[in-house]
C-alpha atoms as a PDB file:
ATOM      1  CA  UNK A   1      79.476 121.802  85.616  1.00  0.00           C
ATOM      2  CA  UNK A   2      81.866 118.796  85.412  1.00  0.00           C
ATOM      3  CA  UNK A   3      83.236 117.602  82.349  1.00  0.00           C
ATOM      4  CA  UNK A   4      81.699 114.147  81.049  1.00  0.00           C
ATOM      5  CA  UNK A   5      84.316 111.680  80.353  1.00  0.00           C
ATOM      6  CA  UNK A   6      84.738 110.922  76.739  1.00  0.00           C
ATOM      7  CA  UNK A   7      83.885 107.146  75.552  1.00  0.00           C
ATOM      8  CA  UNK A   8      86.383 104.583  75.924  1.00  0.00           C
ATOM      9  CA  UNK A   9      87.590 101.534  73.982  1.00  0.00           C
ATOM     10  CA  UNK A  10      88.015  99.135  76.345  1.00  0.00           C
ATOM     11  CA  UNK A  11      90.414  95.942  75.660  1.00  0.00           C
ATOM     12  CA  UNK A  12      91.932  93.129  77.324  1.00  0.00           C
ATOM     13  CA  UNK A  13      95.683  92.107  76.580  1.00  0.00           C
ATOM     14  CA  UNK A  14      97.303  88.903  77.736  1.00  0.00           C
ATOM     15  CA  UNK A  15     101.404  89.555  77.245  1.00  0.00           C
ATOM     16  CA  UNK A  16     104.799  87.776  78.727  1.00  0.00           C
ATOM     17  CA  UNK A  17     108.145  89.567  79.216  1.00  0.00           C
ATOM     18  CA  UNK A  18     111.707  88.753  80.730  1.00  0.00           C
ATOM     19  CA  UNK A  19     111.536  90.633  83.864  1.00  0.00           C
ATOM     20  CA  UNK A  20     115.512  90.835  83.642  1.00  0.00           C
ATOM     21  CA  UNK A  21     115.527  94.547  82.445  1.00  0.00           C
ATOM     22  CA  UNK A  22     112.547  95.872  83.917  1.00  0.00           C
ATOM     23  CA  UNK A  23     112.227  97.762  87.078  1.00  0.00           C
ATOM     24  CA  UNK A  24     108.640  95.421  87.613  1.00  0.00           C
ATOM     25  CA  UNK A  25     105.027  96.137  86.025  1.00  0.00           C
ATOM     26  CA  UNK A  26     104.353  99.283  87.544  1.00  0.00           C
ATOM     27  CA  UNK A  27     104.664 102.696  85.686  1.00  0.00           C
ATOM     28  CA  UNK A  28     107.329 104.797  87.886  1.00  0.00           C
ATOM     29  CA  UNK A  29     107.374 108.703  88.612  1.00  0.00           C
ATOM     30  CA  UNK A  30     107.981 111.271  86.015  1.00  0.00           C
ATOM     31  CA  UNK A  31     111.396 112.012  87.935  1.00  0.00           C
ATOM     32  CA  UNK A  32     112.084 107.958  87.442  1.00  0.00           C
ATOM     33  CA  UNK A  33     111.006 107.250  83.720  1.00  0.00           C
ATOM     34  CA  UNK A  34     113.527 110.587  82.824  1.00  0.00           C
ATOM     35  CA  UNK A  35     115.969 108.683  84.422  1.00  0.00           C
ATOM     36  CA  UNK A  36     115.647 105.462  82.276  1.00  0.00           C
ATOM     37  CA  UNK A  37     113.857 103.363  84.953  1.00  0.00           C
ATOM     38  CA  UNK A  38     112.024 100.739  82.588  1.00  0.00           C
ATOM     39  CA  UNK A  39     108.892  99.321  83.382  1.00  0.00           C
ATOM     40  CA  UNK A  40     106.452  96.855  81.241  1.00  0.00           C
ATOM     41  CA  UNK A  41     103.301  99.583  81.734  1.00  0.00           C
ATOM     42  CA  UNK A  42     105.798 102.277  80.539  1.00  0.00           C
ATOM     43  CA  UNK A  43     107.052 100.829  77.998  1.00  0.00           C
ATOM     44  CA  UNK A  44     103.019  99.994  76.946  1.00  0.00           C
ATOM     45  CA  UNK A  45     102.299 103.448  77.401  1.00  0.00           C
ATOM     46  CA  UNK A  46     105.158 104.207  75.035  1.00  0.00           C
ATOM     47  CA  UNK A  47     104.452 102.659  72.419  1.00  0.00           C
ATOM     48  CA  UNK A  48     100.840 103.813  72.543  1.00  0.00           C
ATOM     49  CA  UNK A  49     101.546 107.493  72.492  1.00  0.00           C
ATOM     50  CA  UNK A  50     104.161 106.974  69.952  1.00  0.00           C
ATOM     51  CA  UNK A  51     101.259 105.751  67.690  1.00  0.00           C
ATOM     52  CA  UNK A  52      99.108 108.573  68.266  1.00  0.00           C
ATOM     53  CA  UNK A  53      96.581 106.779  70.566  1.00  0.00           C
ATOM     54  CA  UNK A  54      95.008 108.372  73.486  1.00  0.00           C
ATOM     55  CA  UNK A  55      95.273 106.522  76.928  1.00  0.00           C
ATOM     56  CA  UNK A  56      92.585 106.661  79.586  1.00  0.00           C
ATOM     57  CA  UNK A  57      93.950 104.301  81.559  1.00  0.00           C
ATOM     58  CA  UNK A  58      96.215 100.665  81.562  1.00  0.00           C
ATOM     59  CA  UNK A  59      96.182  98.418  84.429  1.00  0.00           C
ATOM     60  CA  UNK A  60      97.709  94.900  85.230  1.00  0.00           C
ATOM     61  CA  UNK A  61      96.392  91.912  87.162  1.00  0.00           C
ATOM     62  CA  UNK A  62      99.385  91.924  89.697  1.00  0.00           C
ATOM     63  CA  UNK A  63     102.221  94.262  90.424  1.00  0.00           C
ATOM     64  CA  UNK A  64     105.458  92.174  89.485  1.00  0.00           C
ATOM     65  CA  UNK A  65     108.479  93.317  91.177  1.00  0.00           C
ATOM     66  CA  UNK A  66     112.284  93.868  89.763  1.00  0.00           C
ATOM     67  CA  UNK A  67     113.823  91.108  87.923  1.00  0.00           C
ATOM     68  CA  UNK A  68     110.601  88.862  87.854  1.00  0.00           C
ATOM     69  CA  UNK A  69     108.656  87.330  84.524  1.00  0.00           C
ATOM     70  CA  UNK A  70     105.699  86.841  82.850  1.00  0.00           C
ATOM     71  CA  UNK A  71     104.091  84.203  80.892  1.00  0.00           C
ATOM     72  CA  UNK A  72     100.345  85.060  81.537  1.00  0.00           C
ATOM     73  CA  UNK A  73     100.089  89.183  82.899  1.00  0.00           C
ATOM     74  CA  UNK A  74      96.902  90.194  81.769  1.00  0.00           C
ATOM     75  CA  UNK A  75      95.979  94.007  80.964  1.00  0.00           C
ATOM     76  CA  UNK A  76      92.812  96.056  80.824  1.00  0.00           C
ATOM     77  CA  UNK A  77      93.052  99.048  78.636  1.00  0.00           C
ATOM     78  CA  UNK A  78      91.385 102.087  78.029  1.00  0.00           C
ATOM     79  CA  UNK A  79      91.326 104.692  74.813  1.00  0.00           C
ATOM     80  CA  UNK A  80      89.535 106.850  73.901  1.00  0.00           C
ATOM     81  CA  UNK A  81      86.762 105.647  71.043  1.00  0.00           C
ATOM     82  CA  UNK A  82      87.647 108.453  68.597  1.00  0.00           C
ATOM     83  CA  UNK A  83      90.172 107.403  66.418  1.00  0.00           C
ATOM     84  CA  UNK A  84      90.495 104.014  68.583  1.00  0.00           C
ATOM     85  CA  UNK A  85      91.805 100.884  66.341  1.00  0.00           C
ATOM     86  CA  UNK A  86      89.980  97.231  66.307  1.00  0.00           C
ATOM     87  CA  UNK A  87      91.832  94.792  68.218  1.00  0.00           C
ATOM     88  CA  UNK A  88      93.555  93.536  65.392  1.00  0.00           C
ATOM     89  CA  UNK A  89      95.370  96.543  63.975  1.00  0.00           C
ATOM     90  CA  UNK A  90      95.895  97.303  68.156  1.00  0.00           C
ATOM     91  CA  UNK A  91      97.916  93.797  68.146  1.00  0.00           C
ATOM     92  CA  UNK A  92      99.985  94.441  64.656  1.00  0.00           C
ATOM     93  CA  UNK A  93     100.635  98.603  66.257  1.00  0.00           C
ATOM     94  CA  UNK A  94     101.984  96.662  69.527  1.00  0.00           C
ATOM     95  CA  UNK A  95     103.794  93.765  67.872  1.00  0.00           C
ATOM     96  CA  UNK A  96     105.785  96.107  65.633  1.00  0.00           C
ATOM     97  CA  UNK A  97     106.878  98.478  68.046  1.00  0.00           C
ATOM     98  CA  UNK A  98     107.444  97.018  71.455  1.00  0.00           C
ATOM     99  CA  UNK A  99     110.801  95.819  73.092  1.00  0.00           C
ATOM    100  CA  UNK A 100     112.003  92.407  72.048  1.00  0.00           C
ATOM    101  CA  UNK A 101     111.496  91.742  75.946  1.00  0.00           C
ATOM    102  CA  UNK A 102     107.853  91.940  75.780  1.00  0.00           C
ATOM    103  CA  UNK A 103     105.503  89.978  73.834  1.00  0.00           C
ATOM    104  CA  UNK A 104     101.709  90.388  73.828  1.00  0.00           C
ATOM    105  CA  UNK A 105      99.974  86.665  73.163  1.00  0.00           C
ATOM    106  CA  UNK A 106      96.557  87.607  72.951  1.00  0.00           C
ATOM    107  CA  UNK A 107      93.993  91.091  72.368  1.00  0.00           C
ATOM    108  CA  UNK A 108      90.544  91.349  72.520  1.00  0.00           C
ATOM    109  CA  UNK A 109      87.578  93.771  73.203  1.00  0.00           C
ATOM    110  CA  UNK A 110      86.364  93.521  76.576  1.00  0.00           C
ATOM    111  CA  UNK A 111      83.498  95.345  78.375  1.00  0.00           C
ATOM    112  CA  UNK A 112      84.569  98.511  79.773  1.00  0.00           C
ATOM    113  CA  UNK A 113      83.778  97.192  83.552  1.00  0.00           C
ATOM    114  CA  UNK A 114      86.365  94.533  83.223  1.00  0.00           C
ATOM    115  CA  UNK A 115      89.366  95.186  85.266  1.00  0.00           C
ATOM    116  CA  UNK A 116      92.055  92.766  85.444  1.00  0.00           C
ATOM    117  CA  UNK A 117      93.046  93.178  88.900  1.00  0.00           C
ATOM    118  CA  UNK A 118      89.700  93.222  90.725  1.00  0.00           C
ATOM    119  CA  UNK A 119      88.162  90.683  88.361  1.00  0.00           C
ATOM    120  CA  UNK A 120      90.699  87.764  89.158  1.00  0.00           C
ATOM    121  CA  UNK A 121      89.958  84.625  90.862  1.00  0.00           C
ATOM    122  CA  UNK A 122      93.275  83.606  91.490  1.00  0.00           C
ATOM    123  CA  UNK A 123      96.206  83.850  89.970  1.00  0.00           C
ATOM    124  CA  UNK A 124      99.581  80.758  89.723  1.00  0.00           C
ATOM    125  CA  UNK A 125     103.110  81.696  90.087  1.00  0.00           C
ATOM    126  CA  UNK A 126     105.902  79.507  89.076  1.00  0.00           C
ATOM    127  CA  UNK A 127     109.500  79.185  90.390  1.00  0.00           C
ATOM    128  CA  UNK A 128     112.514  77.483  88.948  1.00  0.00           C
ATOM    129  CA  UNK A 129     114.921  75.915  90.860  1.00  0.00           C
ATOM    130  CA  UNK A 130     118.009  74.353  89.036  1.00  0.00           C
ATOM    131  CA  UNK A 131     120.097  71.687  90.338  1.00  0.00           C
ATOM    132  CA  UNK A 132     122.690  72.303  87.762  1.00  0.00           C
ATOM    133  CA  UNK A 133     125.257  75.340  86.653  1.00  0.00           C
ATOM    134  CA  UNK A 134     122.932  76.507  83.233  1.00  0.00           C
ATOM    135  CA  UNK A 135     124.801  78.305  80.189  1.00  0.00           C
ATOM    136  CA  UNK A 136     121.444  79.711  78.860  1.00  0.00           C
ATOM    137  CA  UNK A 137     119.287  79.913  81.419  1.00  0.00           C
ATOM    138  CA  UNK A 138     120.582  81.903  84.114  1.00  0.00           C
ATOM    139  CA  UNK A 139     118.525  85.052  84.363  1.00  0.00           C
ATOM    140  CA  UNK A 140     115.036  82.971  84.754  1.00  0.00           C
ATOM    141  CA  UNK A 141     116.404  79.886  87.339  1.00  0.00           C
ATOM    142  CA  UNK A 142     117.968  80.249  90.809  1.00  0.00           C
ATOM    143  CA  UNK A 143     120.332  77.564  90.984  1.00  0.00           C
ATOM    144  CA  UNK A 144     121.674  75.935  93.948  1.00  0.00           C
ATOM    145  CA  UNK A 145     124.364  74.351  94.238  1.00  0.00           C
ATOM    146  CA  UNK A 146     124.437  72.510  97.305  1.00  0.00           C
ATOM    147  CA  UNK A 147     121.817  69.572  97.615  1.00  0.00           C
ATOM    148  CA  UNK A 148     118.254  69.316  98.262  1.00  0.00           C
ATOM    149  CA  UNK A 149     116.187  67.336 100.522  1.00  0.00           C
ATOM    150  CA  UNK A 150     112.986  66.928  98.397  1.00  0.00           C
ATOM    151  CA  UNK A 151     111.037  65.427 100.905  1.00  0.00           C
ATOM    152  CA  UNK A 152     111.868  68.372 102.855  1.00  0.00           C
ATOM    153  CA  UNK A 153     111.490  70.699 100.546  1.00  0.00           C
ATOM    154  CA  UNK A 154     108.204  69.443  99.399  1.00  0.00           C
ATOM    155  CA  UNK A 155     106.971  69.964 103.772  1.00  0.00           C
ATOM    156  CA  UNK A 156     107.701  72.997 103.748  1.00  0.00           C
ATOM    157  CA  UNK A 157     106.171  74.345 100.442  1.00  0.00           C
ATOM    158  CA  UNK A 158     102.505  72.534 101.027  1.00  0.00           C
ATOM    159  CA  UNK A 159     102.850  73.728 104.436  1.00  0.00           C
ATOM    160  CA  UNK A 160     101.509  77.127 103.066  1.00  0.00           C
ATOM    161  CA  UNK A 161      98.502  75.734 101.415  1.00  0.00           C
ATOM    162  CA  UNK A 162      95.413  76.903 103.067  1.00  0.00           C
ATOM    163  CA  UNK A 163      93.735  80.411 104.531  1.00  0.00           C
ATOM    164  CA  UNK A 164      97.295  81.563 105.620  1.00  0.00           C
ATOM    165  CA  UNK A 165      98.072  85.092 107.565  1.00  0.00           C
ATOM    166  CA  UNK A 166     101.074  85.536 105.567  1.00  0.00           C
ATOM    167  CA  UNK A 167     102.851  88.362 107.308  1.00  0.00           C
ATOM    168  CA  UNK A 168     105.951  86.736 107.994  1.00  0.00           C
ATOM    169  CA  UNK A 169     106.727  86.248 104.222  1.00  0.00           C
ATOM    170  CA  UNK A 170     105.887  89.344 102.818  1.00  0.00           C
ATOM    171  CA  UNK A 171     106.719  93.116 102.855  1.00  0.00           C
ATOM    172  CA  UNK A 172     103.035  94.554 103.630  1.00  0.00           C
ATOM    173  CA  UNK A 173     101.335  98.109 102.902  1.00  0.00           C
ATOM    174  CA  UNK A 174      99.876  99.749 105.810  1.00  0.00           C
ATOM    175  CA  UNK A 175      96.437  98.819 104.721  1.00  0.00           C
ATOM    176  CA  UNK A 176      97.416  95.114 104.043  1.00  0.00           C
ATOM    177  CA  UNK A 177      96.427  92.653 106.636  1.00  0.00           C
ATOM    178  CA  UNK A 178      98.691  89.485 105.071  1.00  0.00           C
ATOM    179  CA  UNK A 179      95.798  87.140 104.690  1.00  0.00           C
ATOM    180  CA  UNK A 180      95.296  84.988 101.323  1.00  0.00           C
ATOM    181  CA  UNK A 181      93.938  81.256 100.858  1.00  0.00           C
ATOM    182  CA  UNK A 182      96.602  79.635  99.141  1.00  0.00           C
ATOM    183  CA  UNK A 183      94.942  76.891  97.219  1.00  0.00           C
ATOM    184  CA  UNK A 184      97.414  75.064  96.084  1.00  0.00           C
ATOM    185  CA  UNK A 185     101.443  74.473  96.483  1.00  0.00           C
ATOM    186  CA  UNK A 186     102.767  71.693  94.172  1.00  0.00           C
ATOM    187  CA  UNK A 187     106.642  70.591  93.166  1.00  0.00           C
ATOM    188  CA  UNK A 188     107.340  68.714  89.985  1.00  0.00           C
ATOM    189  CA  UNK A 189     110.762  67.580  88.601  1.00  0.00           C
ATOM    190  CA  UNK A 190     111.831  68.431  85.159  1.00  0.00           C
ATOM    191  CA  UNK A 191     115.394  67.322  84.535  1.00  0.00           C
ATOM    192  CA  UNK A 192     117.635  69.453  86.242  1.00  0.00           C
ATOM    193  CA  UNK A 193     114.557  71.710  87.282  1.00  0.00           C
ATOM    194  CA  UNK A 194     113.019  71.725  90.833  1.00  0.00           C
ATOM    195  CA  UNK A 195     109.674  73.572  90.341  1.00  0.00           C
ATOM    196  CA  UNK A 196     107.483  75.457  92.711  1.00  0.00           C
ATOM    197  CA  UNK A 197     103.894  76.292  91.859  1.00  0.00           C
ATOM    198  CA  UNK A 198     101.556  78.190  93.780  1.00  0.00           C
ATOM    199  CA  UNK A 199      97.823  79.097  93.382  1.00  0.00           C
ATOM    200  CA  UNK A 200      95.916  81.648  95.450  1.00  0.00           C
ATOM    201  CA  UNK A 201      93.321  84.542  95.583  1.00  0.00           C
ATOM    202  CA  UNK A 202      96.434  87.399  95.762  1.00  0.00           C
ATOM    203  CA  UNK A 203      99.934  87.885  96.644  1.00  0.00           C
ATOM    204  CA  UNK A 204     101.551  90.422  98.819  1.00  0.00           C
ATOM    205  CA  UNK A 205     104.623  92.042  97.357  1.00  0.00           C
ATOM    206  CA  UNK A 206     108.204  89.538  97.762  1.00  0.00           C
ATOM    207  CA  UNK A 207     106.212  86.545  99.378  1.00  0.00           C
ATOM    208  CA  UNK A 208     106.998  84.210  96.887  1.00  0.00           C
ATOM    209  CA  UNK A 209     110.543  84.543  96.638  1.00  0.00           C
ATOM    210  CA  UNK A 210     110.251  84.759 100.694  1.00  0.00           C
ATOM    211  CA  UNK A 211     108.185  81.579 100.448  1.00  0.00           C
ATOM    212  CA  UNK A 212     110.906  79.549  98.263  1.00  0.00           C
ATOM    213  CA  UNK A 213     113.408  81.362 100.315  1.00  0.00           C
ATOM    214  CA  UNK A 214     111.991  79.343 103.423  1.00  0.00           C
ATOM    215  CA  UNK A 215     111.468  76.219 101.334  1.00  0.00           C
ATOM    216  CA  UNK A 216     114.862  75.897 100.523  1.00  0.00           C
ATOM    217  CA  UNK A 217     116.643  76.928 103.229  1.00  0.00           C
ATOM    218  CA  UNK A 218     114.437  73.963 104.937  1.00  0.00           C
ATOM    219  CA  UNK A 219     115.602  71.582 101.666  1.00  0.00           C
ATOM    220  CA  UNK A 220     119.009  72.688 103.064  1.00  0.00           C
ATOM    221  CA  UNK A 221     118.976  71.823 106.314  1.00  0.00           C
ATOM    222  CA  UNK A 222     119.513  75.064 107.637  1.00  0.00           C
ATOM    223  CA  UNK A 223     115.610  75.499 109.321  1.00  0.00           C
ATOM    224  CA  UNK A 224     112.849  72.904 109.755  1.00  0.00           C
ATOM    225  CA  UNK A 225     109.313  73.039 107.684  1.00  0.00           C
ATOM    226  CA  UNK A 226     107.727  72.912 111.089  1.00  0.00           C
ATOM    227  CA  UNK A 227     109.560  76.717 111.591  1.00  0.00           C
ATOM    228  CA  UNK A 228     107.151  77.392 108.192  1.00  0.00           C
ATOM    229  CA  UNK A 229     103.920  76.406 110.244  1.00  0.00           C
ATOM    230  CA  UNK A 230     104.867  77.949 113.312  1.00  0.00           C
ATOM    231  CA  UNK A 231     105.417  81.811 111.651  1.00  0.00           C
ATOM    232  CA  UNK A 232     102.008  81.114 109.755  1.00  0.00           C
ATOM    233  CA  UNK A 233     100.481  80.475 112.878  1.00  0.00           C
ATOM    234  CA  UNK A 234     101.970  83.380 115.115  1.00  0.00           C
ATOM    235  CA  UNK A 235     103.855  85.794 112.372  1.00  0.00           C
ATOM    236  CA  UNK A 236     106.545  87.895 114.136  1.00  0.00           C
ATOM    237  CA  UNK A 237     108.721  91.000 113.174  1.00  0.00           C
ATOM    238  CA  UNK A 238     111.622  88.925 114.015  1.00  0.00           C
ATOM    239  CA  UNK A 239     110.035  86.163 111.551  1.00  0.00           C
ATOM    240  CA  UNK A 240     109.758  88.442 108.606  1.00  0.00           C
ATOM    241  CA  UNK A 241     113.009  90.274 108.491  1.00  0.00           C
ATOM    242  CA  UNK A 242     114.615  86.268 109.012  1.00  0.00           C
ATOM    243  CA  UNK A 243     112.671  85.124 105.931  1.00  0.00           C
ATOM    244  CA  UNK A 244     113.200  88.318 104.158  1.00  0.00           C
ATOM    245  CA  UNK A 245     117.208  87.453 104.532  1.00  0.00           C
ATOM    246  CA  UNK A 246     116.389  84.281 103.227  1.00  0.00           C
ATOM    247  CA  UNK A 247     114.302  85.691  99.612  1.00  0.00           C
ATOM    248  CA  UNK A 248     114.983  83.300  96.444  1.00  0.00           C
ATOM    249  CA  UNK A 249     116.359  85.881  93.924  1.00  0.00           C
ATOM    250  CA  UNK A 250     113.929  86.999  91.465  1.00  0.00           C
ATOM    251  CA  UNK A 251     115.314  85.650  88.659  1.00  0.00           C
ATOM    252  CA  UNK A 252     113.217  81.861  88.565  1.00  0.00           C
ATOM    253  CA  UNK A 253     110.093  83.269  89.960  1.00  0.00           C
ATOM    254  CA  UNK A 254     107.659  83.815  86.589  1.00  0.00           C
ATOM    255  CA  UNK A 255     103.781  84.846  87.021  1.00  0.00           C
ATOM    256  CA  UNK A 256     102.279  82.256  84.793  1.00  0.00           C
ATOM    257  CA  UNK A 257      98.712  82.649  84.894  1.00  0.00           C
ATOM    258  CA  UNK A 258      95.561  84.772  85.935  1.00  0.00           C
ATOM    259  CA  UNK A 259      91.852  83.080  86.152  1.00  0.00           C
ATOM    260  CA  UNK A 260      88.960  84.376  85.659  1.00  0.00           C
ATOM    261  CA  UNK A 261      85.149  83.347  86.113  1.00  0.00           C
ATOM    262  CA  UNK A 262      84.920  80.423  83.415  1.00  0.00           C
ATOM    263  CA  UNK A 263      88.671  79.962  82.999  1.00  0.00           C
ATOM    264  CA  UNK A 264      89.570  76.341  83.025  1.00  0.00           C
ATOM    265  CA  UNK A 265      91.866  74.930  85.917  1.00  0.00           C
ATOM    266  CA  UNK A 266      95.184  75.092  85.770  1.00  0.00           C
ATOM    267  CA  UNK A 267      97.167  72.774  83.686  1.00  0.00           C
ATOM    268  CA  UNK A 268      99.950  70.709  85.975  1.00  0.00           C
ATOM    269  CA  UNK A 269     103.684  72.263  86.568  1.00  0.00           C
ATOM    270  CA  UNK A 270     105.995  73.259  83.450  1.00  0.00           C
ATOM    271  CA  UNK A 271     109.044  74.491  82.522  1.00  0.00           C
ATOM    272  CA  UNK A 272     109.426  78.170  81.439  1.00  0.00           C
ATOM    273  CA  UNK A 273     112.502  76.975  80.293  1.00  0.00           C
ATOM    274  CA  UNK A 274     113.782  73.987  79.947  1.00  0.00           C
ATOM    275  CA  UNK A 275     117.205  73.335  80.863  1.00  0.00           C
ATOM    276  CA  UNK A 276     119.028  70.681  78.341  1.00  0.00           C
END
């Protein structure tokens, strides 16, 4: 006779965090978290069992890799109802006791279908580019030093807006077939800041950093944006591990917001950080 599940609490969590420390969003192996590998889910999961609650189950909106941030990762989370808190005493347990590094901007009940991941409409990812040597911002911009073509730059970036086959800019799983619709690529100016904002359905693992890699390297003069159109049109092997050379670091790429059904547009480019 199988055992019936016991009722759940369900709740949805909107949090940022400075990638800089963090091995990504993902929860590692046993073997792993033993051997200090930090993650933002294990650090949630932490900080839950420390306080005595019992997790069903915690899942994120998008797997962020290594090194990369968050302004707008959004959680579903499961405990069990027994002993469960309301979402306000869940939001003073997590403020009190989780890593400087992580910071959790909204909580709320949610129905227990709701999963962040599958639920999503799209989701916006922002890069930061600086033009200039930074004393404070260094571990969320990429800055390069040699100048940009803008006009360029801007050619290649929108040249990815549309229902793309992406394989060329991404490291794929064996199930993945690369395709996404891309909505919308935009560049704004802010001071010394060049940033890159994209919009789509879902993102393949590295493809944005490969993505501002090949932007870039075309703002540099060392390819053309029409090389962009051509490995969207007829991906290669030889494409991807050329682009994959070419990956922005992780440190300006920031996940900035997940939609949902009913969620207003997106609000034009920012700053994460503004550079004085």
């Amino acid at each position: 006779m199988a055992v019936k599940p016991p009722p759940i609490a369900a709740f949805r969590l909107l949090l940022e965090y400075d990638g800089s420390r963090f091995q990504g969003w993902q929860k590692q192996s046993l073997k792993q978290s033993r051997e200090g590998v930090r993650t933002v889910a294990g650090s949630l999961e932490h900080v839950l069992h420390e306080a005595g609650l019992r997790l069903v189950y915690l899942g994120g909106s998008g797997r962020t890799d290594a090194g990369v941030h968050a302004l707008g990762q959004v959680a579903h989370l499961h405990l069990e109802a027994k002993g469960a808190p309301r979402p306000g005493e869940l939001r003073r347990i997590l403020d009190a006791a989780l890593p400087q590094d992580i910071a959790l901007r909204d909580v709320r009940s949610c129905p227990p279908r709701f999963h962040a991941r599958h639920d999503a409409v799209d989701r916006t990812y922002l890069y930061q580019i600086s033009r200039r040597r930074s004393a404070f911002g260094k571990p969320w911009i990429w800055w390069v030093k040699r100048s940009l073509d803008l006009e360029k730059l801007t050619r290649a970036w929108t040249a990815f807006e549309g229902n793309q086959d992406l394989s060329a800019f991404a490291d794929l799983d064996a199930e993945e077939d690369g395709r996404a619709r891309i909505f919308r690529c935009e560049v704004a100016e802010a001071g010394a800041l060049v940033l890159l904002r994209v919009r789509a359905t879902h993102f393949y693992r590295r493809q944005v950093r490969r993505m501002v890699g090949a932007a870039v390297a075309c703002a540099l003069g060392e390819e053309e944006p029409r090389r962009v159109l051509e490995d969207l049109r007829a991906p290669t092997e030889a494409a991807n591990l050329s682009w994959g050379a070419k990956a922005a670091p992780a440190s300006g790429l920031c996940l900035e917001a997940v939609r949902y059904a009913g969620d207003p547009e997106p609000a034009p480019p920012r700053p994460t950080l503004l550079v004085p």
